[in-house]
PDB file of N, CA and C in Angstrom:
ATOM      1  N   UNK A   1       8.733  20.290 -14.472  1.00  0.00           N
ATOM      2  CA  UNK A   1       7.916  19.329 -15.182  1.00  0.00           C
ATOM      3  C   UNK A   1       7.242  20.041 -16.354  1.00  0.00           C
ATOM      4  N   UNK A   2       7.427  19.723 -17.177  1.00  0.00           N
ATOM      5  CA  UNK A   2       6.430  20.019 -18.832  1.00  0.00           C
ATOM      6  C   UNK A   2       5.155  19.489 -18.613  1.00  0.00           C
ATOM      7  N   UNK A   3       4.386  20.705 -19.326  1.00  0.00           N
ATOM      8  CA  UNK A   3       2.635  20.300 -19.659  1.00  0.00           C
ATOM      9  C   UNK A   3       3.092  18.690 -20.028  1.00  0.00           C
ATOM     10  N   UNK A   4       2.943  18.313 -20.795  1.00  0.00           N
ATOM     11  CA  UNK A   4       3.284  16.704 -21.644  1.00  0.00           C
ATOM     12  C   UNK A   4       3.003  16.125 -20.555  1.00  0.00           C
ATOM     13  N   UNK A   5       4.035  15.923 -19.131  1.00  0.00           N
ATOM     14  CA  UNK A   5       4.457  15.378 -18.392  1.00  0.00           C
ATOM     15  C   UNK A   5       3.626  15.211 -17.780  1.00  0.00           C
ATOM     16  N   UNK A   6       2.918  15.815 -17.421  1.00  0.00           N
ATOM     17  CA  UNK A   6       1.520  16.350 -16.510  1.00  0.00           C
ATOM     18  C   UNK A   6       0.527  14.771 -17.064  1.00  0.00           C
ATOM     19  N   UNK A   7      -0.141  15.768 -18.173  1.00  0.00           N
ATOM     20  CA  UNK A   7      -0.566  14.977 -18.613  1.00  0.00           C
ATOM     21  C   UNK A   7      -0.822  13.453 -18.702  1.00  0.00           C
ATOM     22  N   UNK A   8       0.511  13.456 -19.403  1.00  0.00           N
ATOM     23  CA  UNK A   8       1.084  11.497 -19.430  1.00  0.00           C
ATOM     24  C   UNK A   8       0.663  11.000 -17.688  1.00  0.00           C
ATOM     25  N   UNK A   9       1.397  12.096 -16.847  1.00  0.00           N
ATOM     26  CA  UNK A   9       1.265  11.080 -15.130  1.00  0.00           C
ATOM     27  C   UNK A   9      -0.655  11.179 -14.774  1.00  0.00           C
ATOM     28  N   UNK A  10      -1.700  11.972 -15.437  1.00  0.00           N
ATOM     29  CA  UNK A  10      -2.773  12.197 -15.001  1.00  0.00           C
ATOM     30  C   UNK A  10      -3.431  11.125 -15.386  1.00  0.00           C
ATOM     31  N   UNK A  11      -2.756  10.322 -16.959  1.00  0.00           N
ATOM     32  CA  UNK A  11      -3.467   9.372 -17.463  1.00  0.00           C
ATOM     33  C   UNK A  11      -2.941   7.478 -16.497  1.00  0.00           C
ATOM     34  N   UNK A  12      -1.659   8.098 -16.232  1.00  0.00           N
ATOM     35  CA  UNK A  12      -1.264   6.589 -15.611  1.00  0.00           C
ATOM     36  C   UNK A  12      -2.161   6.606 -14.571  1.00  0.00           C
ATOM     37  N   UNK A  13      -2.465   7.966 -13.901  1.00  0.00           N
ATOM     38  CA  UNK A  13      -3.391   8.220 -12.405  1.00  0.00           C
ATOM     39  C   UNK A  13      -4.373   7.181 -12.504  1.00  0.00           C
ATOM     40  N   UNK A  14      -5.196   7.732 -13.798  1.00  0.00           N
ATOM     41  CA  UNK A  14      -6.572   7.651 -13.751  1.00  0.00           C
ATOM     42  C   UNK A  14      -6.895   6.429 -14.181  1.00  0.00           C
ATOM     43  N   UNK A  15      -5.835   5.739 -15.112  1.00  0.00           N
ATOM     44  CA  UNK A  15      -5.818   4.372 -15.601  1.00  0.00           C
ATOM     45  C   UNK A  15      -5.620   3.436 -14.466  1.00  0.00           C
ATOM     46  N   UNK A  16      -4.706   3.148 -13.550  1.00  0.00           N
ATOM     47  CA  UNK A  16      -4.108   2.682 -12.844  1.00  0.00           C
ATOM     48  C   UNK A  16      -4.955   3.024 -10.976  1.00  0.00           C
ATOM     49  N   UNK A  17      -5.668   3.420 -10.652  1.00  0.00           N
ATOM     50  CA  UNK A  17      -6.279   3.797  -9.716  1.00  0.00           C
ATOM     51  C   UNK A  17      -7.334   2.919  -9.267  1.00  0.00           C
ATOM     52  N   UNK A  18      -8.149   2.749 -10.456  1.00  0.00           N
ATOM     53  CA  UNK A  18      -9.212   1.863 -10.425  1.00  0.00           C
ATOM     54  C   UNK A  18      -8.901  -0.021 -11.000  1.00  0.00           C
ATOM     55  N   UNK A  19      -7.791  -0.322 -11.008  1.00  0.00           N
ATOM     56  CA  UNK A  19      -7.331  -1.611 -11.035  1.00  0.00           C
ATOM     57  C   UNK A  19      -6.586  -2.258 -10.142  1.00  0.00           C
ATOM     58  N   UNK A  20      -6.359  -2.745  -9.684  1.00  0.00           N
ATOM     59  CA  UNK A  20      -5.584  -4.107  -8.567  1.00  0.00           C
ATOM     60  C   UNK A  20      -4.216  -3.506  -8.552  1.00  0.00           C
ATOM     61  N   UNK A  21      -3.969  -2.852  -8.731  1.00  0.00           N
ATOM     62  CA  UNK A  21      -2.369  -2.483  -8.912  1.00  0.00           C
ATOM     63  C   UNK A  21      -1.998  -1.250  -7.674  1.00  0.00           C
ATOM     64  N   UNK A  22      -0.816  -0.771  -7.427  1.00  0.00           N
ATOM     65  CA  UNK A  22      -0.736   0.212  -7.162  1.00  0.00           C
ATOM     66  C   UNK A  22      -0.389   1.501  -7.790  1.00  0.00           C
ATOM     67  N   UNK A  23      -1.107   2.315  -7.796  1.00  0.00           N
ATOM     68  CA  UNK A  23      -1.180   3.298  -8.569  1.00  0.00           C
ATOM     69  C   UNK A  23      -0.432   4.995  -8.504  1.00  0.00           C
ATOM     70  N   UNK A  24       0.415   4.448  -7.215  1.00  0.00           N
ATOM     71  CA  UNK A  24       1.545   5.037  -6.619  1.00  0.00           C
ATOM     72  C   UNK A  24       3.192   4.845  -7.228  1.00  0.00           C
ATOM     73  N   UNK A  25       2.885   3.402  -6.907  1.00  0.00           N
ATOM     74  CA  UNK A  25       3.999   2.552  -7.659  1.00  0.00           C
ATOM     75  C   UNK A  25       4.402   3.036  -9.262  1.00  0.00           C
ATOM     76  N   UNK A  26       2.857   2.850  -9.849  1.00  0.00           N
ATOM     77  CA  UNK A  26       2.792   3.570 -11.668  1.00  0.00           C
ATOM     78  C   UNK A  26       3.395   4.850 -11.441  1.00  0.00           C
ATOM     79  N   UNK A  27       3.157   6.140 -10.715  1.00  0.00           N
ATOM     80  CA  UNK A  27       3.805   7.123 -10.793  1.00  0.00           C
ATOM     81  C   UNK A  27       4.624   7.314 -10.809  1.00  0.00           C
ATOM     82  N   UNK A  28       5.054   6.452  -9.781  1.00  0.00           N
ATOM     83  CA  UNK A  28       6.263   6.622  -9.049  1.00  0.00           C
ATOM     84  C   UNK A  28       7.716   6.376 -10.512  1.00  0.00           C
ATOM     85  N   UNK A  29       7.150   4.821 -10.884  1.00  0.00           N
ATOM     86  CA  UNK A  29       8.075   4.673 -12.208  1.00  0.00           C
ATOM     87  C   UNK A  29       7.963   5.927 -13.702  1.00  0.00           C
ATOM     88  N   UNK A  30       6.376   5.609 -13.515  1.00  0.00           N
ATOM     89  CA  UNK A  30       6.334   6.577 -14.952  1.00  0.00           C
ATOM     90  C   UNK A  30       6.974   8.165 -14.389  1.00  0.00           C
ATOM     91  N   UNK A  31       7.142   8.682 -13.358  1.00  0.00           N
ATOM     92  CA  UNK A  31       8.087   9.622 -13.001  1.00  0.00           C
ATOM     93  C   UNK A  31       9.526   9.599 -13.434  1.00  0.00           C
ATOM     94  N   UNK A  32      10.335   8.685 -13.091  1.00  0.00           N
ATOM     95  CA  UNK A  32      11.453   8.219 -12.978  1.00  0.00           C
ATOM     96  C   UNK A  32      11.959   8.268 -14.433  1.00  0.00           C
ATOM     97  N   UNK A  33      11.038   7.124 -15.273  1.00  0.00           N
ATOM     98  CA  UNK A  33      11.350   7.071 -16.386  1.00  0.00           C
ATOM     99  C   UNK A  33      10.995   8.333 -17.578  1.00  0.00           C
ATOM    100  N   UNK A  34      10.410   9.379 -17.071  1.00  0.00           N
ATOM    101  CA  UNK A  34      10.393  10.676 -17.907  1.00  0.00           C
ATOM    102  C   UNK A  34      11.619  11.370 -17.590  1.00  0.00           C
ATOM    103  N   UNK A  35      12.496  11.046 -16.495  1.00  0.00           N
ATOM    104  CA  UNK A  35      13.615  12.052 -16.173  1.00  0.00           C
ATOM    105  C   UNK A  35      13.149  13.010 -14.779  1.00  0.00           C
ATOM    106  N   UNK A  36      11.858  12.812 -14.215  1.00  0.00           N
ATOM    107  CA  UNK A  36      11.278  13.819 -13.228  1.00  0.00           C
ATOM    108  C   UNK A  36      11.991  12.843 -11.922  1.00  0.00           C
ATOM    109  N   UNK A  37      12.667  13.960 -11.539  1.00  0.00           N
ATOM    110  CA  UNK A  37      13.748  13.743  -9.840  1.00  0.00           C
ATOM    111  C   UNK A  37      12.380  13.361  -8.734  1.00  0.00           C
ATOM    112  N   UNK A  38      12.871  12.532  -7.703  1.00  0.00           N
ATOM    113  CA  UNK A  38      11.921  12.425  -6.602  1.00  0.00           C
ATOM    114  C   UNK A  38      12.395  13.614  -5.605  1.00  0.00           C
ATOM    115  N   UNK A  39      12.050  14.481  -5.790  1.00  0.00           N
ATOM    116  CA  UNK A  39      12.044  16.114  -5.032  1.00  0.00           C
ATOM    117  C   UNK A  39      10.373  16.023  -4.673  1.00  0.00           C
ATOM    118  N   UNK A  40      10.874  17.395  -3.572  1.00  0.00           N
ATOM    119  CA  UNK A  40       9.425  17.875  -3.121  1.00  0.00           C
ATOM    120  C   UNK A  40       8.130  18.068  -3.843  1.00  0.00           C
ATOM    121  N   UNK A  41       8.594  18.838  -4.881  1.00  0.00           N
ATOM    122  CA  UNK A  41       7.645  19.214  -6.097  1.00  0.00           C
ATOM    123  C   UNK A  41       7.091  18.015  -6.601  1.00  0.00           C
ATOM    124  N   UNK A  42       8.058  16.996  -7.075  1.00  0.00           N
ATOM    125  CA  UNK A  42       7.246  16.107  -7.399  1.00  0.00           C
ATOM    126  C   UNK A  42       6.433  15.200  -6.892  1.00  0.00           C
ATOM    127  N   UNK A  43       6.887  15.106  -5.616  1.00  0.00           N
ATOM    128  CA  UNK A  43       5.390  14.280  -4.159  1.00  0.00           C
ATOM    129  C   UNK A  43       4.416  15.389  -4.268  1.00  0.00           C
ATOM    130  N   UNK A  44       4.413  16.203  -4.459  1.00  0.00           N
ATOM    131  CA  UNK A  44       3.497  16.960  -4.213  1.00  0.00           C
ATOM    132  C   UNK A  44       2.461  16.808  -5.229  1.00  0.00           C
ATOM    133  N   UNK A  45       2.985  17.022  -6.430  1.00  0.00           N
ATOM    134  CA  UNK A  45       2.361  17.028  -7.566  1.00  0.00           C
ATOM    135  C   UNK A  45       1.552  15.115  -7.563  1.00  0.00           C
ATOM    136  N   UNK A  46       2.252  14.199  -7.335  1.00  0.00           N
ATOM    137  CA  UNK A  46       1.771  13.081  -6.823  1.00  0.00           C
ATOM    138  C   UNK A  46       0.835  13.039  -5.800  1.00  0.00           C
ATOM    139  N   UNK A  47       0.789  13.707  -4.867  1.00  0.00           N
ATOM    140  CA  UNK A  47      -0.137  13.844  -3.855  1.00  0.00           C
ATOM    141  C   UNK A  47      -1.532  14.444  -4.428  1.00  0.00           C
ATOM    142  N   UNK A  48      -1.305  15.463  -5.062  1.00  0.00           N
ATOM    143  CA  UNK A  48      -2.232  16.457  -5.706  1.00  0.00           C
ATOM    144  C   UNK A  48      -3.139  15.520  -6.925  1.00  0.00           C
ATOM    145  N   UNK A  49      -2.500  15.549  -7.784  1.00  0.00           N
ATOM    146  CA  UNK A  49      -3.425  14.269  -9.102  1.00  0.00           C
ATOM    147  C   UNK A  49      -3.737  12.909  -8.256  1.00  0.00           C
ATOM    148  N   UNK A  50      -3.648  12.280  -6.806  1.00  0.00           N
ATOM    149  CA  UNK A  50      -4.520  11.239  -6.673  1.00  0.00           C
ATOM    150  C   UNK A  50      -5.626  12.121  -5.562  1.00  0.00           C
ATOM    151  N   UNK A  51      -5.326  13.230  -5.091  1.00  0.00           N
ATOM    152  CA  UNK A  51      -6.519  13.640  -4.827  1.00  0.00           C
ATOM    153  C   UNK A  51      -7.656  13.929  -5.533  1.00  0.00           C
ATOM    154  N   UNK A  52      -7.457  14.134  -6.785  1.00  0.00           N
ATOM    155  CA  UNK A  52      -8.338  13.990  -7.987  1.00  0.00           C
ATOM    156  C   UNK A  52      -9.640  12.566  -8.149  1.00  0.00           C
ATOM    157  N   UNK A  53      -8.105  11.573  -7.733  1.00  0.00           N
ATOM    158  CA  UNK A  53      -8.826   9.974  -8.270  1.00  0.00           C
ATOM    159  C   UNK A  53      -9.700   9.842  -6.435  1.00  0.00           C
ATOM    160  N   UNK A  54      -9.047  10.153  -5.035  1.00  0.00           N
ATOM    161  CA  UNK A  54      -9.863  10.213  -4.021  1.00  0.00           C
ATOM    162  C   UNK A  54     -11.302  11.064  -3.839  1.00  0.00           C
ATOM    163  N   UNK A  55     -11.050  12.064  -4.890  1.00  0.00           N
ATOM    164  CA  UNK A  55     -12.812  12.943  -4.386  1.00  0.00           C
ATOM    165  C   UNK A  55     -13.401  11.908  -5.680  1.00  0.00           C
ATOM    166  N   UNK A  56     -12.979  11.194  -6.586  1.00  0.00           N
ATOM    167  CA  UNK A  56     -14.222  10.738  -7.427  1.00  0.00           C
ATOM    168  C   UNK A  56     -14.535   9.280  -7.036  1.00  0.00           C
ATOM    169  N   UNK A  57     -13.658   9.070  -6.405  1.00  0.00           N
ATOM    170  CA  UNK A  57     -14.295   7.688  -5.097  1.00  0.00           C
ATOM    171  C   UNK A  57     -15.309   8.143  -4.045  1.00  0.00           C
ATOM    172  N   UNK A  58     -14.809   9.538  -3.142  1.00  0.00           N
ATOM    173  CA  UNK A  58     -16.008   9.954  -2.831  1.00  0.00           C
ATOM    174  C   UNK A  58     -17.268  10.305  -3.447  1.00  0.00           C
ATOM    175  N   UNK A  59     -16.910  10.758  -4.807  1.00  0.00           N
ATOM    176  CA  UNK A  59     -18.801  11.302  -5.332  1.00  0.00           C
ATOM    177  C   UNK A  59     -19.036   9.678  -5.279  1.00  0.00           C
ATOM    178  N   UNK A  60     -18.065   8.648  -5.811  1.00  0.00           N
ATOM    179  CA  UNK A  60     -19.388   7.319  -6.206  1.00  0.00           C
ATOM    180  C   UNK A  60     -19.754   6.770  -5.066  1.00  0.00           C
ATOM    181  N   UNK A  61     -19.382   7.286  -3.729  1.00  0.00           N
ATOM    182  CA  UNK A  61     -19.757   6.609  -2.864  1.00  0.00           C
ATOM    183  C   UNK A  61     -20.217   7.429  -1.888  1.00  0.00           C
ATOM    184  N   UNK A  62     -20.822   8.575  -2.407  1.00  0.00           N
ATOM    185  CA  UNK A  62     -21.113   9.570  -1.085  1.00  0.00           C
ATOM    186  C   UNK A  62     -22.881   9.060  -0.401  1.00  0.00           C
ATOM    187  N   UNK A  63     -23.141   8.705  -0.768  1.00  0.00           N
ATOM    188  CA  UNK A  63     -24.493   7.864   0.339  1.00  0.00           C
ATOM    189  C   UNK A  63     -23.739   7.735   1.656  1.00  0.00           C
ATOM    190  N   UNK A  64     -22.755   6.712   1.511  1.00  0.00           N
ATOM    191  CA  UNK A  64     -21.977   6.060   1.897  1.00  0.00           C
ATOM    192  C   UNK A  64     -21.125   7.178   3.193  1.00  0.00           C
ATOM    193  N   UNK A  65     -20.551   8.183   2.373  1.00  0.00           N
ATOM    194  CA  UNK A  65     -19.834   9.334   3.322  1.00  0.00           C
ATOM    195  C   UNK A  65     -21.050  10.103   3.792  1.00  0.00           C
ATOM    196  N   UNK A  66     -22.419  10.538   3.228  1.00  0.00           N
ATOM    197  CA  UNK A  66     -23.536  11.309   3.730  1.00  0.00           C
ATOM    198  C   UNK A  66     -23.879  10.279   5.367  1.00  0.00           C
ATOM    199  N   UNK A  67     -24.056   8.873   5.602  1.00  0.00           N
ATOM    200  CA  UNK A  67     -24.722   8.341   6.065  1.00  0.00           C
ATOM    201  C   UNK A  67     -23.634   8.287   7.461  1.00  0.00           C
ATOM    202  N   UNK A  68     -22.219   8.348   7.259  1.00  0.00           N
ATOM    203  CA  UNK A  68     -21.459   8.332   8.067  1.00  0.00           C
ATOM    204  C   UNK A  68     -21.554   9.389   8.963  1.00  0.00           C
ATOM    205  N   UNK A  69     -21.133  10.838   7.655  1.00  0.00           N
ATOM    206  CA  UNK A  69     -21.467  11.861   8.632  1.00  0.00           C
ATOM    207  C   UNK A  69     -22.130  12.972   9.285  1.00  0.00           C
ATOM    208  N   UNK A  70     -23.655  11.768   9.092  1.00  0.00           N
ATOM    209  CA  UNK A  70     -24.838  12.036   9.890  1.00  0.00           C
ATOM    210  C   UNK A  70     -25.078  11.233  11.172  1.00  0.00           C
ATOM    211  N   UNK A  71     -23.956  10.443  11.422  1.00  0.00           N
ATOM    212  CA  UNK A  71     -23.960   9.379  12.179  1.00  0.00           C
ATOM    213  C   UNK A  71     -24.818   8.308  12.031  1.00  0.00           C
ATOM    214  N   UNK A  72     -25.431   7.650  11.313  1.00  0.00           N
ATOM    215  CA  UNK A  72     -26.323   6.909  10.494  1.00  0.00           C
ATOM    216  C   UNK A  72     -25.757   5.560  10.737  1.00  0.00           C
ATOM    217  N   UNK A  73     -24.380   5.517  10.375  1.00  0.00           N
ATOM    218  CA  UNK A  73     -23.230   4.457  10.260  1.00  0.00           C
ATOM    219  C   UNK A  73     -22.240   4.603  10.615  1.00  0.00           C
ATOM    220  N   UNK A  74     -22.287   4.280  12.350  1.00  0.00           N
ATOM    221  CA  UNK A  74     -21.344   4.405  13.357  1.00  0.00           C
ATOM    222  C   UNK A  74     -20.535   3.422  13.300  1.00  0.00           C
ATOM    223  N   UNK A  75     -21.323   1.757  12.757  1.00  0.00           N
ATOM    224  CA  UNK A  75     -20.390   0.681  12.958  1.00  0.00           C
ATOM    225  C   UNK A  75     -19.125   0.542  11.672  1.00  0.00           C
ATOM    226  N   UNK A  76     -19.747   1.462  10.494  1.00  0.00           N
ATOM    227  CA  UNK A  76     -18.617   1.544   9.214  1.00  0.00           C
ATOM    228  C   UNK A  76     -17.473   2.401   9.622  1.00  0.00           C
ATOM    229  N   UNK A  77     -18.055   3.327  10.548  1.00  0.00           N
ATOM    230  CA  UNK A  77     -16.811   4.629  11.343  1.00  0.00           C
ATOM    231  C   UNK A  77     -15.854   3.774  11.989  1.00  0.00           C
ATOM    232  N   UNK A  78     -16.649   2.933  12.473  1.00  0.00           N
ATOM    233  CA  UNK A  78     -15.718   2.427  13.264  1.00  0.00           C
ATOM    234  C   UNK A  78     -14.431   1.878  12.967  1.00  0.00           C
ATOM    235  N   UNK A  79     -15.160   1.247  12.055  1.00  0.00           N
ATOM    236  CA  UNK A  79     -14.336  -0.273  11.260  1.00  0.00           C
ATOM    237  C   UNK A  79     -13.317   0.212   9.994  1.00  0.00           C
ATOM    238  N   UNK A  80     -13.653   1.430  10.071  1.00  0.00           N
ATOM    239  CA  UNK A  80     -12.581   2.129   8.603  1.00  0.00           C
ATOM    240  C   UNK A  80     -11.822   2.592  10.026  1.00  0.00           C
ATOM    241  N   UNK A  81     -12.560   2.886  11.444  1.00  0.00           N
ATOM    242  CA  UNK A  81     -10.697   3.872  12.538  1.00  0.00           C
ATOM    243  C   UNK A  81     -10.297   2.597  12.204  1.00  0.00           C
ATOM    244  N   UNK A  82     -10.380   1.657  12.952  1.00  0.00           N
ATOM    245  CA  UNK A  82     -10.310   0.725  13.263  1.00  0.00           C
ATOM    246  C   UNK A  82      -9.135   0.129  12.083  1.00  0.00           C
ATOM    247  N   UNK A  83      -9.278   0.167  11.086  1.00  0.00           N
ATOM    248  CA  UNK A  83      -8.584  -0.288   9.640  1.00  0.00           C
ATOM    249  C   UNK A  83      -7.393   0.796   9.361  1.00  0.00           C
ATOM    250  N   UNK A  84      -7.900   1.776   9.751  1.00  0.00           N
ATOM    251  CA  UNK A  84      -7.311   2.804   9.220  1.00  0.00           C
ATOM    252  C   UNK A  84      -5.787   3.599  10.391  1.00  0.00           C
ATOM    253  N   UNK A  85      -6.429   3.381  11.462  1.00  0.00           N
ATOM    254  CA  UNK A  85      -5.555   4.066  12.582  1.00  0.00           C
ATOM    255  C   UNK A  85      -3.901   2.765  12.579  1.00  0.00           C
ATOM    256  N   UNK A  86      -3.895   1.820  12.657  1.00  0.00           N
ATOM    257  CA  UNK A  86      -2.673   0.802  12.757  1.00  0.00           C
ATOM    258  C   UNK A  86      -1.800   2.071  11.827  1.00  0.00           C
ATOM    259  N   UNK A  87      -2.445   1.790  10.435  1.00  0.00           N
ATOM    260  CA  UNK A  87      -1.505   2.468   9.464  1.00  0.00           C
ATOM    261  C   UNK A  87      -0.767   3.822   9.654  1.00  0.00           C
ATOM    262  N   UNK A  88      -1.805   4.423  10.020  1.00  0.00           N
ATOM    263  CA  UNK A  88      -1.419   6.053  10.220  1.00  0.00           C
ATOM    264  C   UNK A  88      -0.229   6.109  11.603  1.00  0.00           C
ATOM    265  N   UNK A  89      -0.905   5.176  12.559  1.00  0.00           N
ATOM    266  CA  UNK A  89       0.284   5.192  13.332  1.00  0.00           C
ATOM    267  C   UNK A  89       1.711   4.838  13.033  1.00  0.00           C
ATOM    268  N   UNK A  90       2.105   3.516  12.090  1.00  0.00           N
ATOM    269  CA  UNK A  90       3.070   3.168  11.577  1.00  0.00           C
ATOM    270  C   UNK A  90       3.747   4.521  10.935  1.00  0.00           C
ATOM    271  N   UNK A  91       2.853   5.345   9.542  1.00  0.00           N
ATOM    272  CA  UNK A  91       3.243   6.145   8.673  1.00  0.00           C
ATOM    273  C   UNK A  91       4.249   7.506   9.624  1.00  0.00           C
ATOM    274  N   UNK A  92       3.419   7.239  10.959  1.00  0.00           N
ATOM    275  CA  UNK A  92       3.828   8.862  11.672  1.00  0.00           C
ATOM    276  C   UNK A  92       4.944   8.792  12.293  1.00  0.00           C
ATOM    277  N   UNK A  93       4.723   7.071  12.833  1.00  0.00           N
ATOM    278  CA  UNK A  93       6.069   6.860  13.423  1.00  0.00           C
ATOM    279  C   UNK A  93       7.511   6.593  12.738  1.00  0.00           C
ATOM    280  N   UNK A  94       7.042   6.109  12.230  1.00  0.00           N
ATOM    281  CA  UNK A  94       8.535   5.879  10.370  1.00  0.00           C
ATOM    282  C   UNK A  94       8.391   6.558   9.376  1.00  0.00           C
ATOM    283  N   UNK A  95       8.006   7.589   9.349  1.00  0.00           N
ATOM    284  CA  UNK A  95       7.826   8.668   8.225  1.00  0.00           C
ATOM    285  C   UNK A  95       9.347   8.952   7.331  1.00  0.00           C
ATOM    286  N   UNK A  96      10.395   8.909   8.320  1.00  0.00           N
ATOM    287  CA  UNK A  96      11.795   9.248   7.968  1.00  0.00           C
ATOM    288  C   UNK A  96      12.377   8.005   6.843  1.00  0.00           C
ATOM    289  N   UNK A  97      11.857   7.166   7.967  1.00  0.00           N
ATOM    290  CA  UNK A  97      12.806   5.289   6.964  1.00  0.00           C
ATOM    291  C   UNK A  97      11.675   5.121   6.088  1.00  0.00           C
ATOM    292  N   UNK A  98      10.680   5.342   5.905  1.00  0.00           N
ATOM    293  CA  UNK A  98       9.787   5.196   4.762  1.00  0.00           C
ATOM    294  C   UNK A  98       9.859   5.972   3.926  1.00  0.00           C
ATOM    295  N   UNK A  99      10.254   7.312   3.524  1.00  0.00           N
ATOM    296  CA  UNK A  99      11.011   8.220   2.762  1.00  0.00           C
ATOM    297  C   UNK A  99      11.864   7.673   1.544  1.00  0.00           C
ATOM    298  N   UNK A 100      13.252   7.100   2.940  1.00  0.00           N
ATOM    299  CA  UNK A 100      14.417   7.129   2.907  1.00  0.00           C
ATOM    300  C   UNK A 100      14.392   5.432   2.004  1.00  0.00           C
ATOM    301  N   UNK A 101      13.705   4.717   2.246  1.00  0.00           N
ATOM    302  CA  UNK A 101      13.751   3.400   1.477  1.00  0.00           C
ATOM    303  C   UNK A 101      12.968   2.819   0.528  1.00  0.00           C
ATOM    304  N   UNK A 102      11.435   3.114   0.844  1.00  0.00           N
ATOM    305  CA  UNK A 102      10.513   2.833   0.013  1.00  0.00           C
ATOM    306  C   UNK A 102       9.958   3.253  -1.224  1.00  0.00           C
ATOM    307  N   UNK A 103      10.481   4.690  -1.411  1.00  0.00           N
ATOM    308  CA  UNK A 103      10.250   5.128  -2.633  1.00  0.00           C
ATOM    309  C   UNK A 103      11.035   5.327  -3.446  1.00  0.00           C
ATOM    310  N   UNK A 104      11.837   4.725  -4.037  1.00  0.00           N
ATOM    311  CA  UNK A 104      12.540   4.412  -5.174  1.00  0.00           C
ATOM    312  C   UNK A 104      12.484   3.443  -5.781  1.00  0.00           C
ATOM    313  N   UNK A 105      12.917   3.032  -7.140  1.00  0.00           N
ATOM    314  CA  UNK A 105      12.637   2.346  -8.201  1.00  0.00           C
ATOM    315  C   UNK A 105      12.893   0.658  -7.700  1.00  0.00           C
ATOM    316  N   UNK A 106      14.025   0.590  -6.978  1.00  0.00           N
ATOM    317  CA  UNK A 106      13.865  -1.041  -6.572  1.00  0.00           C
ATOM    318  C   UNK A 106      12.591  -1.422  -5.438  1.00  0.00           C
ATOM    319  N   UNK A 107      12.366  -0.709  -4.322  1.00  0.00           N
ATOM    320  CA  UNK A 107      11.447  -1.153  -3.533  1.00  0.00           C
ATOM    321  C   UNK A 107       9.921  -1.175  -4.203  1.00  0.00           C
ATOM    322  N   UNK A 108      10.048  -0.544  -5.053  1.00  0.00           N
ATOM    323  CA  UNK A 108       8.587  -0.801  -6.043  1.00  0.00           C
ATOM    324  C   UNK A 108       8.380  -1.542  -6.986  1.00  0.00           C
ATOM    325  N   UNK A 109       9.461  -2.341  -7.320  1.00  0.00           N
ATOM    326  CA  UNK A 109       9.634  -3.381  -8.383  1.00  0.00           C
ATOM    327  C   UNK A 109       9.481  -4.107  -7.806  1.00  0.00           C
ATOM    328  N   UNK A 110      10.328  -4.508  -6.452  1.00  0.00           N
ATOM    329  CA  UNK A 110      10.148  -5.592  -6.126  1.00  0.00           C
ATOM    330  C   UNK A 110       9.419  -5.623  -5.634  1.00  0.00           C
ATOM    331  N   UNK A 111       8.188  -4.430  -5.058  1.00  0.00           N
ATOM    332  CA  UNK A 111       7.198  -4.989  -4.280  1.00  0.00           C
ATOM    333  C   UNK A 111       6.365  -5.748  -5.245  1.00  0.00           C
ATOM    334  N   UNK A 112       6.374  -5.288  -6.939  1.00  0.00           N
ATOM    335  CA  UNK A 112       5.852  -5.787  -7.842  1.00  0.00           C
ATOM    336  C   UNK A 112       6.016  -7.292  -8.170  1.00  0.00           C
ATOM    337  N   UNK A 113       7.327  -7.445  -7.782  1.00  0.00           N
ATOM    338  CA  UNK A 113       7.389  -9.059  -8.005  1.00  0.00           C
ATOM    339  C   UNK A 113       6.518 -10.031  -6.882  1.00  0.00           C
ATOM    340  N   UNK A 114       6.334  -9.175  -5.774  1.00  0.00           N
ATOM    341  CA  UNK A 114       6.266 -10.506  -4.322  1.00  0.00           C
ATOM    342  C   UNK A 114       4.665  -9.909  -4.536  1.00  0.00           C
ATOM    343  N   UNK A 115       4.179  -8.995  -4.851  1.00  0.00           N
ATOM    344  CA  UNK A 115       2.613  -9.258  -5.459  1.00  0.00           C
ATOM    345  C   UNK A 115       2.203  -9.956  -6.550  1.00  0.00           C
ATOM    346  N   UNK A 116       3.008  -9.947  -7.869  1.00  0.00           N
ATOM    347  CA  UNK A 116       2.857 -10.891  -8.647  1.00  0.00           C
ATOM    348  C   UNK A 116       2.740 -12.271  -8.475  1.00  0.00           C
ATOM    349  N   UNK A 117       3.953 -12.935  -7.357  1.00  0.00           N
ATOM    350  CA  UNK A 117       4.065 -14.172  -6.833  1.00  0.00           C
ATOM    351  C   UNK A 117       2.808 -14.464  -6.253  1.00  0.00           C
ATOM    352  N   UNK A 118       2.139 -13.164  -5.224  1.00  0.00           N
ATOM    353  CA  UNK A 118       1.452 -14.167  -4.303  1.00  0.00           C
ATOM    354  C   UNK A 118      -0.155 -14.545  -4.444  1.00  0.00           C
TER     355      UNK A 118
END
């Protein structure tokens, strides 16, 4: 990947993160369409620049993470496992067919269309 490249995917990050969209999806294409292969390096590098856009959700909301983990706000702990565990279980258990199908250029278009529709 070229500096340039970097760049260009840090701005779709940061643009695309904080709007209704998925901001995975943006990478995922604006990847594709620079010529950058879906290889290791490049999930990674994807993984890495939205950890960027996740710690600055945490600073705007760290009351929020302070109050949790002081135990303050047991019933928000809850309700984010609670929200949060279905998924992780799905992700761990289909990690392979979610790989293998979901991240390429049609399953993200079209997820784009049946969100557009609905």
């Amino acid at each position: 990947m070229e500096w340039w490249q970097a760049i260009v995917l840090g701005i779709v990050e940061g643009v695309t993160e904080y709007l209704p969209i998925s901001s995975t999806s943006n990478l995922i294409l604006a990847q594709r369409s620079m010529g950058i292969g879906d290889d290791e390096s490049s999930r990674a590098f994807a993984i890495c620049i939205q950890a960027g856009a996740i710690a600055a959700v945490l600073g705007i909301y760290f009351p929020r993470v302070r109050a949790m983990a002081s135990g303050r706000a047991n019933t928000l702990v809850a309700m984010l496992l609670f929200a949060f565990l279905p998924a992780a279980m799905t992700g761990f258990l289909a990690e392979d067919a979610i790989d293998e199908h979901l991240f390429g250029l049609c399953p993200v278009v079209a997820a784009w269309f049946v969100g557009g529709a609905c």
